[in-house]
N, C-alpha and C. Protein backbone atom coordinates (compact mmCIF):
# COMPACT_ATOMS: atom_id res chain seq x y z
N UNK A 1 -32.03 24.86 -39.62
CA UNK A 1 -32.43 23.55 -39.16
C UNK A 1 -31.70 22.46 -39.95
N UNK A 2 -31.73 22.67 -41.45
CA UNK A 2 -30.41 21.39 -42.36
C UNK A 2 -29.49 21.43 -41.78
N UNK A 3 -28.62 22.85 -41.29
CA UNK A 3 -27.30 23.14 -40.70
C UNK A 3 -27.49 21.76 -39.94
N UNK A 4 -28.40 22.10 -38.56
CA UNK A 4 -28.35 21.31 -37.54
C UNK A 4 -28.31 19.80 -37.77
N UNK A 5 -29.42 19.52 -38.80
CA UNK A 5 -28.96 18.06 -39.09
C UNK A 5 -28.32 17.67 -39.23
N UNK A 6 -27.66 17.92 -40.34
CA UNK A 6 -26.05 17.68 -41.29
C UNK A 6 -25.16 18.04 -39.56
N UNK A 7 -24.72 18.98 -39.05
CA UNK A 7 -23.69 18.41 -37.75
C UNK A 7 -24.04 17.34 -37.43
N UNK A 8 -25.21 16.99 -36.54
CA UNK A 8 -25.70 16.29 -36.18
C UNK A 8 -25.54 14.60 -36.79
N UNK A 9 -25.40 14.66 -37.94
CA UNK A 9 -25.44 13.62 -38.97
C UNK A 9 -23.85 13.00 -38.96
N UNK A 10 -22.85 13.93 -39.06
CA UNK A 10 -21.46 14.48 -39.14
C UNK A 10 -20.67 13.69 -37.71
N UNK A 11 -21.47 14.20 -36.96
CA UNK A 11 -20.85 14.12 -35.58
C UNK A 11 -21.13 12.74 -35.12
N UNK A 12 -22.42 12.03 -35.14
CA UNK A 12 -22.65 10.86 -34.94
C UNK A 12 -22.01 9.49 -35.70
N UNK A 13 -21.39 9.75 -37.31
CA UNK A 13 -20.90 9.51 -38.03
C UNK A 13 -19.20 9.38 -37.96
N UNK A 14 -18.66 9.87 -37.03
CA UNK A 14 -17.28 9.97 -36.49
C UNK A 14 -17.55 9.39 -35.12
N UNK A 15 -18.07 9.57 -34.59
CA UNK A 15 -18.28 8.82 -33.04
C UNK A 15 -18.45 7.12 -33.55
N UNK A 16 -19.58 6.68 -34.28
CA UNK A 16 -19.58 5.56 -34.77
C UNK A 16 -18.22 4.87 -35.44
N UNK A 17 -17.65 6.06 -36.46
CA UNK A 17 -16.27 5.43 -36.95
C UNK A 17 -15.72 5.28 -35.86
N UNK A 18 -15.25 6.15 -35.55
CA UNK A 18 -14.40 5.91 -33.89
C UNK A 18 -14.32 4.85 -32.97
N UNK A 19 -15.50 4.28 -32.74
CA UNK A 19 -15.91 3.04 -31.71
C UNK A 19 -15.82 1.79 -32.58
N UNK A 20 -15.88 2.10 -33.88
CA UNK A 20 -15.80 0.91 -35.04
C UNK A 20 -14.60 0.40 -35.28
N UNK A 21 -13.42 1.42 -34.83
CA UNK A 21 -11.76 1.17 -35.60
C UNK A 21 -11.15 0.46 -34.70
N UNK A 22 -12.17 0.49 -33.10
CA UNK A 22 -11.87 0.14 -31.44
C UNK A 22 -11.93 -1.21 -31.81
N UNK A 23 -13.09 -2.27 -32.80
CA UNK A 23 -13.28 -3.72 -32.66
C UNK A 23 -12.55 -4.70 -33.51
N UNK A 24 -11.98 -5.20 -32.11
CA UNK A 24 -11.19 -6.82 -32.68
C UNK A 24 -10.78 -7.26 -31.32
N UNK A 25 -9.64 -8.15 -31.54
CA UNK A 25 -9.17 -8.65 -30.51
C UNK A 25 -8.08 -7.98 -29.95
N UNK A 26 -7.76 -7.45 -28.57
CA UNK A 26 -6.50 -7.42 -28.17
C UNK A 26 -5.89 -8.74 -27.42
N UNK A 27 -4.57 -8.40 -26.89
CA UNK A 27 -3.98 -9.56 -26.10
C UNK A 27 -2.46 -8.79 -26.27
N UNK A 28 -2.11 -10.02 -24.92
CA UNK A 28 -1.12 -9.78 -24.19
C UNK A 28 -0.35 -11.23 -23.97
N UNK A 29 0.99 -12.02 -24.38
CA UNK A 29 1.75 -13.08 -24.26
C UNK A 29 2.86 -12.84 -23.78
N UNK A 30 2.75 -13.75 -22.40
CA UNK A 30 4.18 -14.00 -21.73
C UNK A 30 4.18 -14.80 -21.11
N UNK A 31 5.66 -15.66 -20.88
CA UNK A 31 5.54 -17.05 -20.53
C UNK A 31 4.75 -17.19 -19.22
N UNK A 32 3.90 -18.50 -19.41
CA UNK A 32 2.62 -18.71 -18.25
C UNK A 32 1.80 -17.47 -18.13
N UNK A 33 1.27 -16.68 -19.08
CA UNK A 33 0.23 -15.80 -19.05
C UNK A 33 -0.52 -15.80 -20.46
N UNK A 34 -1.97 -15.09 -20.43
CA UNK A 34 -2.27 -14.70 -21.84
C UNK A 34 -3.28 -14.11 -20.31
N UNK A 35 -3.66 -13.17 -21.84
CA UNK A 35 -4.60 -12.24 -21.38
C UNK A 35 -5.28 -11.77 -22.89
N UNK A 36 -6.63 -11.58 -22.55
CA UNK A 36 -7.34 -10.92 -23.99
C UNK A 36 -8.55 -10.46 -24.24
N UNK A 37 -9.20 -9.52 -24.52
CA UNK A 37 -10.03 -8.51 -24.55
C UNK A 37 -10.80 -8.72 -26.51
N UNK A 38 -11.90 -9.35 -26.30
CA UNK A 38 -12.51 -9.22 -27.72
C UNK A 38 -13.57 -8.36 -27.62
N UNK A 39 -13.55 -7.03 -28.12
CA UNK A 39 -14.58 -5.99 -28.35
C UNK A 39 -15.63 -6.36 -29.32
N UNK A 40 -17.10 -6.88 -29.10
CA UNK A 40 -17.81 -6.94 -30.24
C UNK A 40 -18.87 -5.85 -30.61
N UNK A 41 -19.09 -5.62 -31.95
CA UNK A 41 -19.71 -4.86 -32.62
C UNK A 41 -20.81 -4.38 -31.71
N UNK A 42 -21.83 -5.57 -30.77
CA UNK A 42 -23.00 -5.20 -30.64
C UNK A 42 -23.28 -4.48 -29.17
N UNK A 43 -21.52 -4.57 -28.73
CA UNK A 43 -21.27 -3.76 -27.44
C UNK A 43 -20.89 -4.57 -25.91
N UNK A 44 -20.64 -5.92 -26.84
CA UNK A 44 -20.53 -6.88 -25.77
C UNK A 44 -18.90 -7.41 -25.90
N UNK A 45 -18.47 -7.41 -24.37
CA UNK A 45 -17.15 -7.78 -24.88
C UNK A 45 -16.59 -9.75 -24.13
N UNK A 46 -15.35 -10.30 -24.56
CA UNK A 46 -15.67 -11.47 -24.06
C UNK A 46 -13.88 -11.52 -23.67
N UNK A 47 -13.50 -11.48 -22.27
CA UNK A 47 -12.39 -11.07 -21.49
C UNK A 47 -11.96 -12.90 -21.18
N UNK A 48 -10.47 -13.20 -21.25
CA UNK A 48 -9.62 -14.55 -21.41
C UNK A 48 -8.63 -14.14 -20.50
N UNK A 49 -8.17 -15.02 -19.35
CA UNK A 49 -7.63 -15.08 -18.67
C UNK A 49 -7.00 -16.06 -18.43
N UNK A 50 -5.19 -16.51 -18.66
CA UNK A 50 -4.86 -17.62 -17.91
C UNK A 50 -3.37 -17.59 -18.02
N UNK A 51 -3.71 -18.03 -17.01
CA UNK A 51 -2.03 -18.18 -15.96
C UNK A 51 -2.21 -19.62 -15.68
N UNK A 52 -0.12 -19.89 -15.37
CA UNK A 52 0.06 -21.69 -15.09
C UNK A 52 -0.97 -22.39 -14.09
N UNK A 53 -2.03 -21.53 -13.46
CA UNK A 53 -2.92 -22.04 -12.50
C UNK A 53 -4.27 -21.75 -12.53
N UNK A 54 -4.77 -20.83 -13.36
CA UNK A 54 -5.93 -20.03 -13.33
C UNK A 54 -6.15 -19.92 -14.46
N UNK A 55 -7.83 -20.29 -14.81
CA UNK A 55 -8.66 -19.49 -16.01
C UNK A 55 -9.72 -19.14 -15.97
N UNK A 56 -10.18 -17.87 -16.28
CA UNK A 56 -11.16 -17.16 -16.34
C UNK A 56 -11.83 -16.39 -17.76
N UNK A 57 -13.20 -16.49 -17.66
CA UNK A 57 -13.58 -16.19 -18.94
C UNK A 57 -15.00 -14.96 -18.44
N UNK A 58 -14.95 -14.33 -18.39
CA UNK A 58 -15.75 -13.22 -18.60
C UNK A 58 -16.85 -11.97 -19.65
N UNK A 59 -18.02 -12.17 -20.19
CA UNK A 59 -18.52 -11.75 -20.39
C UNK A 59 -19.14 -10.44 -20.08
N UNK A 60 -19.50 -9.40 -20.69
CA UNK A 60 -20.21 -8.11 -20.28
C UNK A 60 -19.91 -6.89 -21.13
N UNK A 61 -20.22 -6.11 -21.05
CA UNK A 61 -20.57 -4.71 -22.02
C UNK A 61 -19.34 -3.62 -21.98
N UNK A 62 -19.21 -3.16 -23.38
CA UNK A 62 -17.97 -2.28 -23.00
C UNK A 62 -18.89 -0.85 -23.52
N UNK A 63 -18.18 0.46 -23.34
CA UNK A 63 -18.60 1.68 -23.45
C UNK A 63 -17.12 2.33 -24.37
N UNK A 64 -17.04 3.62 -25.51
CA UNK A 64 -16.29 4.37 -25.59
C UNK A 64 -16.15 5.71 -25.17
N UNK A 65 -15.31 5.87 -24.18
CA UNK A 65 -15.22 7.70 -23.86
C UNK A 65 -14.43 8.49 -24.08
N UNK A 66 -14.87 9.69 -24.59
CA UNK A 66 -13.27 10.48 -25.02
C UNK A 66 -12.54 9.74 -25.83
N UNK A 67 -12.89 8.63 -26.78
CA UNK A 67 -12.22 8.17 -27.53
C UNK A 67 -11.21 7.66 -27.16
N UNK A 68 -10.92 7.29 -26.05
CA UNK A 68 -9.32 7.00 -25.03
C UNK A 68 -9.60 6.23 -23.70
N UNK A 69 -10.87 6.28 -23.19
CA UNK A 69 -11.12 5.64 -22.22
C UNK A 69 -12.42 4.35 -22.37
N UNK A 70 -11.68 2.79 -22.09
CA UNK A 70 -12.64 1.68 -22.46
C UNK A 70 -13.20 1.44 -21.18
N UNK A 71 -14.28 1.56 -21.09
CA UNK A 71 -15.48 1.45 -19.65
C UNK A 71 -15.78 -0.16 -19.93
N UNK A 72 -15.61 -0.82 -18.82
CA UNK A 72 -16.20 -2.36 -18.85
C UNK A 72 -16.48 -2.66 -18.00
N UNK A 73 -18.12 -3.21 -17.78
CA UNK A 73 -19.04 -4.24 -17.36
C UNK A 73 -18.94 -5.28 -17.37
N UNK A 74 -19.29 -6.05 -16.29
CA UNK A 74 -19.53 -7.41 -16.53
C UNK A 74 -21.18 -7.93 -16.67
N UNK A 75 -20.89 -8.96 -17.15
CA UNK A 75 -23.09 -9.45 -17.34
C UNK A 75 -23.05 -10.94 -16.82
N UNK A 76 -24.05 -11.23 -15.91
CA UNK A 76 -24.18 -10.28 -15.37
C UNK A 76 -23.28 -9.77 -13.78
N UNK A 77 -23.93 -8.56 -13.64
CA UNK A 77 -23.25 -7.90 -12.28
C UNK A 77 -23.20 -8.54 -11.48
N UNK A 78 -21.96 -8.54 -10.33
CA UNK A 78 -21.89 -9.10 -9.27
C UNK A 78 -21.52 -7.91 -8.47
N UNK A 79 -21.48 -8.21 -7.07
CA UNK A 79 -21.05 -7.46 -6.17
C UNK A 79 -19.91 -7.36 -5.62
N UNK A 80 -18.75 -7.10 -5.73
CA UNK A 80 -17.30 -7.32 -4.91
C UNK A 80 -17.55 -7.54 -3.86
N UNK A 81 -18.35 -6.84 -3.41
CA UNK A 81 -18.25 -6.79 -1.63
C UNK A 81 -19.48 -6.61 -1.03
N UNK A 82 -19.79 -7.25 -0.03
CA UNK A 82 -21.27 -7.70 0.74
C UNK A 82 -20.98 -7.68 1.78
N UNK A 83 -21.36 -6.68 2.80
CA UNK A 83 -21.34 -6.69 4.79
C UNK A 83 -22.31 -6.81 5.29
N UNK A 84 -22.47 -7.39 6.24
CA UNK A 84 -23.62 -7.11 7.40
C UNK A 84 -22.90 -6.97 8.51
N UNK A 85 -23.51 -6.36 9.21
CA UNK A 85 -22.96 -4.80 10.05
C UNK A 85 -24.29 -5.78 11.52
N UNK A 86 -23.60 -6.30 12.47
CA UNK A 86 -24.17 -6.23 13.61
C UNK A 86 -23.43 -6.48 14.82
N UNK A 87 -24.28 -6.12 16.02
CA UNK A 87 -23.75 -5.88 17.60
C UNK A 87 -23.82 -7.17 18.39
N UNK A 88 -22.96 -7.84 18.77
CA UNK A 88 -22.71 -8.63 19.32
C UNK A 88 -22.15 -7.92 20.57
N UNK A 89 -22.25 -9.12 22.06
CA UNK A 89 -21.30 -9.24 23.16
C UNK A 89 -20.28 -8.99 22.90
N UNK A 90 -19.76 -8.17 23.74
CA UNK A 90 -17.88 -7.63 24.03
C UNK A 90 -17.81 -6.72 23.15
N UNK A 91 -16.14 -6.30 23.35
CA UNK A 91 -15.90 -5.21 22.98
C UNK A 91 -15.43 -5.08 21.91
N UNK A 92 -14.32 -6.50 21.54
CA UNK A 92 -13.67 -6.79 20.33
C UNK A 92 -14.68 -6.55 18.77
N UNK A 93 -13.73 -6.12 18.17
CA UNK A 93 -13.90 -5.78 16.81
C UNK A 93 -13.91 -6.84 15.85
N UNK A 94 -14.85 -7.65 15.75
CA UNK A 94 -15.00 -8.92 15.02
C UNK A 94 -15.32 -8.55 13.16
N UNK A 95 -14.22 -9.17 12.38
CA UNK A 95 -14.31 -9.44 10.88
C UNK A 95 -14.44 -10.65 10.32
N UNK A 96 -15.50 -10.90 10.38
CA UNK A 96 -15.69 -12.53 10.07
C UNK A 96 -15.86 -12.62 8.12
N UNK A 97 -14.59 -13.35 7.32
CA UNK A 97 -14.20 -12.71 5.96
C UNK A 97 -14.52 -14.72 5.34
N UNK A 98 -15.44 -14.45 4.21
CA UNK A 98 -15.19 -15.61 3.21
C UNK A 98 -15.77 -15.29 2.03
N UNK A 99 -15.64 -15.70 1.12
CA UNK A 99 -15.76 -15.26 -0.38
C UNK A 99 -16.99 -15.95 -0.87
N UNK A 100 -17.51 -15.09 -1.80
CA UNK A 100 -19.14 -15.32 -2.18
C UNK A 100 -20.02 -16.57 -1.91
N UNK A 101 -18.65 -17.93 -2.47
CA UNK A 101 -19.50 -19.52 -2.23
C UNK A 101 -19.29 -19.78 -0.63
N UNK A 102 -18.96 -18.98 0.38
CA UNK A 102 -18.80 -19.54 1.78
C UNK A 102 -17.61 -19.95 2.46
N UNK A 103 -16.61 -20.01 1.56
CA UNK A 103 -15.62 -20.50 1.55
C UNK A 103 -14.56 -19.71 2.70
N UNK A 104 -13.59 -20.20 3.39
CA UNK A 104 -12.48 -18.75 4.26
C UNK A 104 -11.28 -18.84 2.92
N UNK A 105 -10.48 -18.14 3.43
CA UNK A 105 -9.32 -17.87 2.28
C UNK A 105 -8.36 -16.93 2.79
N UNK A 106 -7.34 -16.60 2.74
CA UNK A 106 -6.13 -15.35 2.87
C UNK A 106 -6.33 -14.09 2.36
N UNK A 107 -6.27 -13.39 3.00
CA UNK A 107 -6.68 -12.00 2.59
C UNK A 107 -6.07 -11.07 4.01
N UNK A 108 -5.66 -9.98 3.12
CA UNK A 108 -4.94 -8.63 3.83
C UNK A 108 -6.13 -7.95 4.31
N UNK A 109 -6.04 -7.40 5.71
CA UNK A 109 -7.26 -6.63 5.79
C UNK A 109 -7.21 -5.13 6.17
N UNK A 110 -7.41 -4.26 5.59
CA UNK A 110 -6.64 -2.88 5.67
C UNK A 110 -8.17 -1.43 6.21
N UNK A 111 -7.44 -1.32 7.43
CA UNK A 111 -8.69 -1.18 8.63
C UNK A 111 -8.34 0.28 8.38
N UNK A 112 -9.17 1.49 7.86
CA UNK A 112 -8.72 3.06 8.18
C UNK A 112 -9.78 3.71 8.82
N UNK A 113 -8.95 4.86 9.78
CA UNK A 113 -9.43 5.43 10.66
C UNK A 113 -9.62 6.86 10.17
N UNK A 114 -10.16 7.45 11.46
CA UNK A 114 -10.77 9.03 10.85
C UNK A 114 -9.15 10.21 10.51
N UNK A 115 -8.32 9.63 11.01
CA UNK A 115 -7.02 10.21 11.05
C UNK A 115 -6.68 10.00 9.61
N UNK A 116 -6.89 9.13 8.72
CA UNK A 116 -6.69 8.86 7.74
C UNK A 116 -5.33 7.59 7.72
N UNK A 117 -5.43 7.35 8.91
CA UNK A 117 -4.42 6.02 9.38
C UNK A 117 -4.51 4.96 8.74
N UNK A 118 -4.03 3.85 8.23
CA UNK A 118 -3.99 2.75 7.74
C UNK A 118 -3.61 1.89 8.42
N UNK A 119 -4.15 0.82 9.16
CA UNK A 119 -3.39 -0.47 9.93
C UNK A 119 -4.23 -1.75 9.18
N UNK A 120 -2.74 -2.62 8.59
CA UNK A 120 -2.76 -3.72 7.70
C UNK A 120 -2.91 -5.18 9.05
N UNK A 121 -3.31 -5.53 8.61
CA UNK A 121 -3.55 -6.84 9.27
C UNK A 121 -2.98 -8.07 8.07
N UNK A 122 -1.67 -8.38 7.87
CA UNK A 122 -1.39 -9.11 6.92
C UNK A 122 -1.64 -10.52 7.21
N UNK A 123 -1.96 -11.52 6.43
CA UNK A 123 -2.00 -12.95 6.20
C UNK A 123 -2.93 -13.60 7.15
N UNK A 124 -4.36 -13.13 6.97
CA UNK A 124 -5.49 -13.27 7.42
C UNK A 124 -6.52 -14.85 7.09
N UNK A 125 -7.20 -15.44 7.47
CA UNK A 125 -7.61 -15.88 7.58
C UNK A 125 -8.89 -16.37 8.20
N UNK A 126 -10.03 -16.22 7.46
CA UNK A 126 -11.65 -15.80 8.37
C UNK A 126 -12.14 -15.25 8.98
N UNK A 127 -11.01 -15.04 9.87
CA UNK A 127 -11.55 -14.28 11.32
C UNK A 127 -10.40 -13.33 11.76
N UNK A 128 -10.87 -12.07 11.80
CA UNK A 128 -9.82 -10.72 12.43
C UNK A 128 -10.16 -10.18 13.37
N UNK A 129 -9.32 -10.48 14.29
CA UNK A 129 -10.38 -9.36 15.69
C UNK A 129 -9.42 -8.51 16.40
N UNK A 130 -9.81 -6.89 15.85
CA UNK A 130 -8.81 -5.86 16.47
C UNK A 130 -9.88 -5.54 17.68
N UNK A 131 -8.53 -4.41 18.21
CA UNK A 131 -9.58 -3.25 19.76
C UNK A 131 -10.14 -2.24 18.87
N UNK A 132 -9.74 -1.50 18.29
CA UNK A 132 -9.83 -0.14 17.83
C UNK A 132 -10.85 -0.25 16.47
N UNK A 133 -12.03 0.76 16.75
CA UNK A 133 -13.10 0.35 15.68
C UNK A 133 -13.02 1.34 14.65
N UNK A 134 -12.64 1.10 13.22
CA UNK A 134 -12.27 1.91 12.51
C UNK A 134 -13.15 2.51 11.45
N UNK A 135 -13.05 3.56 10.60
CA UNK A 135 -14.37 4.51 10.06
C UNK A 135 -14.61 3.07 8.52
N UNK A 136 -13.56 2.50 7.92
CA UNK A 136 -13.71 2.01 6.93
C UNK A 136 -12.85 1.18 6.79
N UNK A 137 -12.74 0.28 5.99
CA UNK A 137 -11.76 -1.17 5.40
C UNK A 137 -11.73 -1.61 4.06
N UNK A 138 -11.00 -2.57 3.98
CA UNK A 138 -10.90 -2.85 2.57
C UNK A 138 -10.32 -3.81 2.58
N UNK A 139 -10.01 -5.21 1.46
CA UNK A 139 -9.51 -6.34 2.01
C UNK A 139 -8.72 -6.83 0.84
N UNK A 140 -7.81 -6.93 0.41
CA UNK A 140 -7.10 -7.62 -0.54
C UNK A 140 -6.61 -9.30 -0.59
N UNK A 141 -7.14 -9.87 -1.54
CA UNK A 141 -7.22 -11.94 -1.27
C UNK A 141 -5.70 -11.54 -1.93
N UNK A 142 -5.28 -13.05 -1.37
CA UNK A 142 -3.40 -13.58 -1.73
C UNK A 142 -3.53 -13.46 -3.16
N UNK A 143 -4.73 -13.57 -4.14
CA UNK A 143 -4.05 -13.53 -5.51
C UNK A 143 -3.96 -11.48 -5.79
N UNK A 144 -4.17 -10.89 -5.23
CA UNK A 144 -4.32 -9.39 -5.40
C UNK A 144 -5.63 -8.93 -5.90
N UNK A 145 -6.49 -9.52 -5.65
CA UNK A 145 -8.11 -8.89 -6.16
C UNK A 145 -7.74 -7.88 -4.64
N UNK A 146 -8.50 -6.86 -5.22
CA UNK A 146 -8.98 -5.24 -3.97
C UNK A 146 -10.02 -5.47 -3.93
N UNK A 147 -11.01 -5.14 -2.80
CA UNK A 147 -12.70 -5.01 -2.77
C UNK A 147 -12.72 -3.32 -2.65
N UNK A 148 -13.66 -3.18 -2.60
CA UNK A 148 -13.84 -1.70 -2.90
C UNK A 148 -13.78 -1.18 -1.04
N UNK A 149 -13.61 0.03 -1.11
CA UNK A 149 -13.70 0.81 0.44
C UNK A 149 -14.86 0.71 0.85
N UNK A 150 -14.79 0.28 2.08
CA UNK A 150 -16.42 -0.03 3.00
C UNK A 150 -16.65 0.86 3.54
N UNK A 151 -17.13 1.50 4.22
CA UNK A 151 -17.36 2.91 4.96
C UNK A 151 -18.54 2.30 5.92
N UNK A 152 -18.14 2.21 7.76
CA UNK A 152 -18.89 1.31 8.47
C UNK A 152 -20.41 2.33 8.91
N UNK A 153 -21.56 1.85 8.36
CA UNK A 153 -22.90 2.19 8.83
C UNK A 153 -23.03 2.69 10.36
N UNK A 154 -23.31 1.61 10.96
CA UNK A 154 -23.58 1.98 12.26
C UNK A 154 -22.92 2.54 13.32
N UNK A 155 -22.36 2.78 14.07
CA UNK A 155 -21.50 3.50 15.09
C UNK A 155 -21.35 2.69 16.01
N UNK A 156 -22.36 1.67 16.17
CA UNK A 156 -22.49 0.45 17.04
C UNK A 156 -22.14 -0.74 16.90
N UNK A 157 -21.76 -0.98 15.73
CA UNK A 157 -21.74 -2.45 15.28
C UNK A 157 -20.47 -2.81 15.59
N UNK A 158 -20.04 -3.80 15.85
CA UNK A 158 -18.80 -4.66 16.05
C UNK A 158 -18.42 -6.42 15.42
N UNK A 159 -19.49 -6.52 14.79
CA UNK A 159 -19.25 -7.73 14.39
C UNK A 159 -19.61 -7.26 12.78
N UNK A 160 -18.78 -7.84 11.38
CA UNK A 160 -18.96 -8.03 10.19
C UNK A 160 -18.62 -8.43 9.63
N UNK A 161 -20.02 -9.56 9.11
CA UNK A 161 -20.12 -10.73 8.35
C UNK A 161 -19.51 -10.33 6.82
N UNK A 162 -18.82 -10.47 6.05
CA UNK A 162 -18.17 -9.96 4.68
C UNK A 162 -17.77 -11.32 4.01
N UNK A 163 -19.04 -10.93 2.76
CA UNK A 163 -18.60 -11.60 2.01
C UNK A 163 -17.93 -11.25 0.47
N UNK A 164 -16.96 -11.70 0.12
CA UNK A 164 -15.94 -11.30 -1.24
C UNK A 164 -15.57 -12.08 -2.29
N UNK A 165 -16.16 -11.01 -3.30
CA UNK A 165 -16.21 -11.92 -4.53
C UNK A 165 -14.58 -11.66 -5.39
N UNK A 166 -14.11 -13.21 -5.02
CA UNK A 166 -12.37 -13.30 -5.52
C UNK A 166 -12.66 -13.99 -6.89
N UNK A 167 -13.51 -13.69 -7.55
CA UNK A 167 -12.87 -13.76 -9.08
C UNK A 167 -13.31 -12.43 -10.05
N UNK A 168 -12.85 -12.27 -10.56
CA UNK A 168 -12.66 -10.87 -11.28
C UNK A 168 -14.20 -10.52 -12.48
N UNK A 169 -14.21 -9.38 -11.32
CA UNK A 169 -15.46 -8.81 -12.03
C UNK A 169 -15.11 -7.14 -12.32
N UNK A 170 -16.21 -6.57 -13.41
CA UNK A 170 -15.43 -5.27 -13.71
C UNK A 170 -17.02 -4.60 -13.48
N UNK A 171 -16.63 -3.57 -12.64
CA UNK A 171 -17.68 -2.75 -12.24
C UNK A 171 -16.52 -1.02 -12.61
N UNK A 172 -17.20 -0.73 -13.89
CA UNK A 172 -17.10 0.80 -14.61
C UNK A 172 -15.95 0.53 -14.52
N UNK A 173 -15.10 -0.33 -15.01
CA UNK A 173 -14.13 -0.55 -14.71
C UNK A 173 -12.97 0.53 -16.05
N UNK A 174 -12.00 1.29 -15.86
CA UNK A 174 -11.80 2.12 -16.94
C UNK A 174 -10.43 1.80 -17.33
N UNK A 175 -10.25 0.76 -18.52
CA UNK A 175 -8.86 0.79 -19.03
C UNK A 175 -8.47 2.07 -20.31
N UNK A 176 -7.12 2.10 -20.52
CA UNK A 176 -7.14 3.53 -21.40
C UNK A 176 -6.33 2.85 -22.78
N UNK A 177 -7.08 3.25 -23.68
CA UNK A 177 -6.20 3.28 -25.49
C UNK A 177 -5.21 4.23 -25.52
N UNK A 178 -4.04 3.49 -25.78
CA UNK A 178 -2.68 3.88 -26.16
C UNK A 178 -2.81 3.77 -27.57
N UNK A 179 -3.05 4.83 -28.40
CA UNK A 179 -2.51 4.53 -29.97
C UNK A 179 -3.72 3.10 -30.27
N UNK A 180 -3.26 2.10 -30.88
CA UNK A 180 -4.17 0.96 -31.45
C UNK A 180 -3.88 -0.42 -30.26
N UNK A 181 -3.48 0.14 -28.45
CA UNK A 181 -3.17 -0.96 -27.44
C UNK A 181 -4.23 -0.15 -26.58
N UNK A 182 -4.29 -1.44 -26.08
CA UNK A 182 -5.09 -1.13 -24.77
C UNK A 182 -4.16 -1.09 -23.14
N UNK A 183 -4.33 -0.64 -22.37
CA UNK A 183 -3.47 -0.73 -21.08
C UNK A 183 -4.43 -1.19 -20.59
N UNK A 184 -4.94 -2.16 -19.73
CA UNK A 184 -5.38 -2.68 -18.73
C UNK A 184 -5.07 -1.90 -17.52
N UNK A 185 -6.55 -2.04 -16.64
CA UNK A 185 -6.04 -2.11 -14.84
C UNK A 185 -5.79 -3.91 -14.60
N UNK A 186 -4.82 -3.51 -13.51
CA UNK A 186 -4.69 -4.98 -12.60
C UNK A 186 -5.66 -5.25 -11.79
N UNK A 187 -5.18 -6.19 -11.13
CA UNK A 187 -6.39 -6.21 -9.45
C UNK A 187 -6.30 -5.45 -8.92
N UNK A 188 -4.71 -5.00 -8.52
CA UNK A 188 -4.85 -4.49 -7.58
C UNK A 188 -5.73 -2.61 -7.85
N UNK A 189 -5.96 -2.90 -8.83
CA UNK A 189 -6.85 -0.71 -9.92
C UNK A 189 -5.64 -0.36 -9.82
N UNK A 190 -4.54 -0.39 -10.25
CA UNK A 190 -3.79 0.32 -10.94
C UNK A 190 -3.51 -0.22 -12.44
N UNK A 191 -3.10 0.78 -13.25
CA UNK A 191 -2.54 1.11 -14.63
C UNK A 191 -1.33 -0.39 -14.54
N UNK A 192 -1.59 -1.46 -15.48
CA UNK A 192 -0.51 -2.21 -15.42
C UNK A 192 0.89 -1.54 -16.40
N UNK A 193 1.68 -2.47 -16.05
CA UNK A 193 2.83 -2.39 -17.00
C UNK A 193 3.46 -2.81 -18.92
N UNK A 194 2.11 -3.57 -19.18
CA UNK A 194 2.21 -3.98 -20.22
C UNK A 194 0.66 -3.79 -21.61
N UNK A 195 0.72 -4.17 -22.25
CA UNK A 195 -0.38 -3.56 -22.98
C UNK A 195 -0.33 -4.92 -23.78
N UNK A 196 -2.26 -4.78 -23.89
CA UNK A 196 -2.99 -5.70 -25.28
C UNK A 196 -2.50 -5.06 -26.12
N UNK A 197 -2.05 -5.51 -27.43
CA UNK A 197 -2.39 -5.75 -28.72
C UNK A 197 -2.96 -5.62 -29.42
């Protein structure tokens, strides 16, 4: 039973170092960008964003896994993506698209079928109306935010109301430790090209 403690004691004691050597600041500088990631002690992290046009400041919770993978939350949660799914007159395939405050905006709208087909609807604006009613979608805004894959409820529905949240929120979101850098995902969830600090 000491055995067990003492591991026990051992093991929790390296996990703690481990997640401890993780806190400070990272960042990333290049002309008209910063980017930066402050890990704090009590598990809360505070995310800096800005470009020659944009700033964003983000709050929410980080996690350590495998010692290599940084899990981040935002606080609080938002939703990327919000549908309502109903049947209207005619036949047309109505996407009626504006972002959380009500607003319309540009956005790619990427319609897939049971074939595993992809048809892009590029340089969109509020309203999309195809023939062909497809199993799922997904919508990318002009700055490259992704919403997550929709997968359509009803079998009936033809009209959907969607609303999209275009400023950057991190739901389990998983960047990976390189050595003492962090790699970020982009908008678009892929692995970027450059690394925090």
């Amino acid at each position: 039973m000491k055995k067990c403690y003492s591991l026990y004691f051992i093991l929790c004691s390296i996990l703690s170092f481990s997640q401890e050597s993780k806190l400070r600041e990272y960042s990333y500088k290049a002309p008209h960008y910063y980017e930066s990631i402050n890990l704090l002690k009590d598990g809360t992290f505070k995310y800096y964003k800005k470009t020659e046009f944009l700033k964003e400041e983000i709050f929410g919770n980080w996690q350590l896994r495998n010692d290599t993978i940084l899990v981040l939350d935002s606080s609080p949660q938002k939703s990327r993506l919000v549908v309502n799914e109903s049947l209207k007159r005619g036949k047309k395939i109505v996407f009626h698209v504006k972002d959380s405050q009500g607003n319309p905006f540009n956005y790619y709208l990427y319609t897939v079928y049971n074939q595993k087909d992809t048809i892009i609807y590029k340089d969109q604006f509020e309203k999309t109306i195809i023939k062909n009613r497809p199993s799922a979608f997904y919508i990318i805004s002009s700055e490259g935010q992704r919403s997550p894959v929709y997968d359509l409820k009803s079998k009936k529905s033809n009209f959907f109301d969607i609303r999209f949240e275009r400023r950057r929120t991190f739901e389990n979101e998983q960047w990976k430790f390189a050595g003492s850098k962090i790699i970020p995902l982009g908008l678009d969830g892929k692995y970027s090209n450059y690394q925090l600090k």
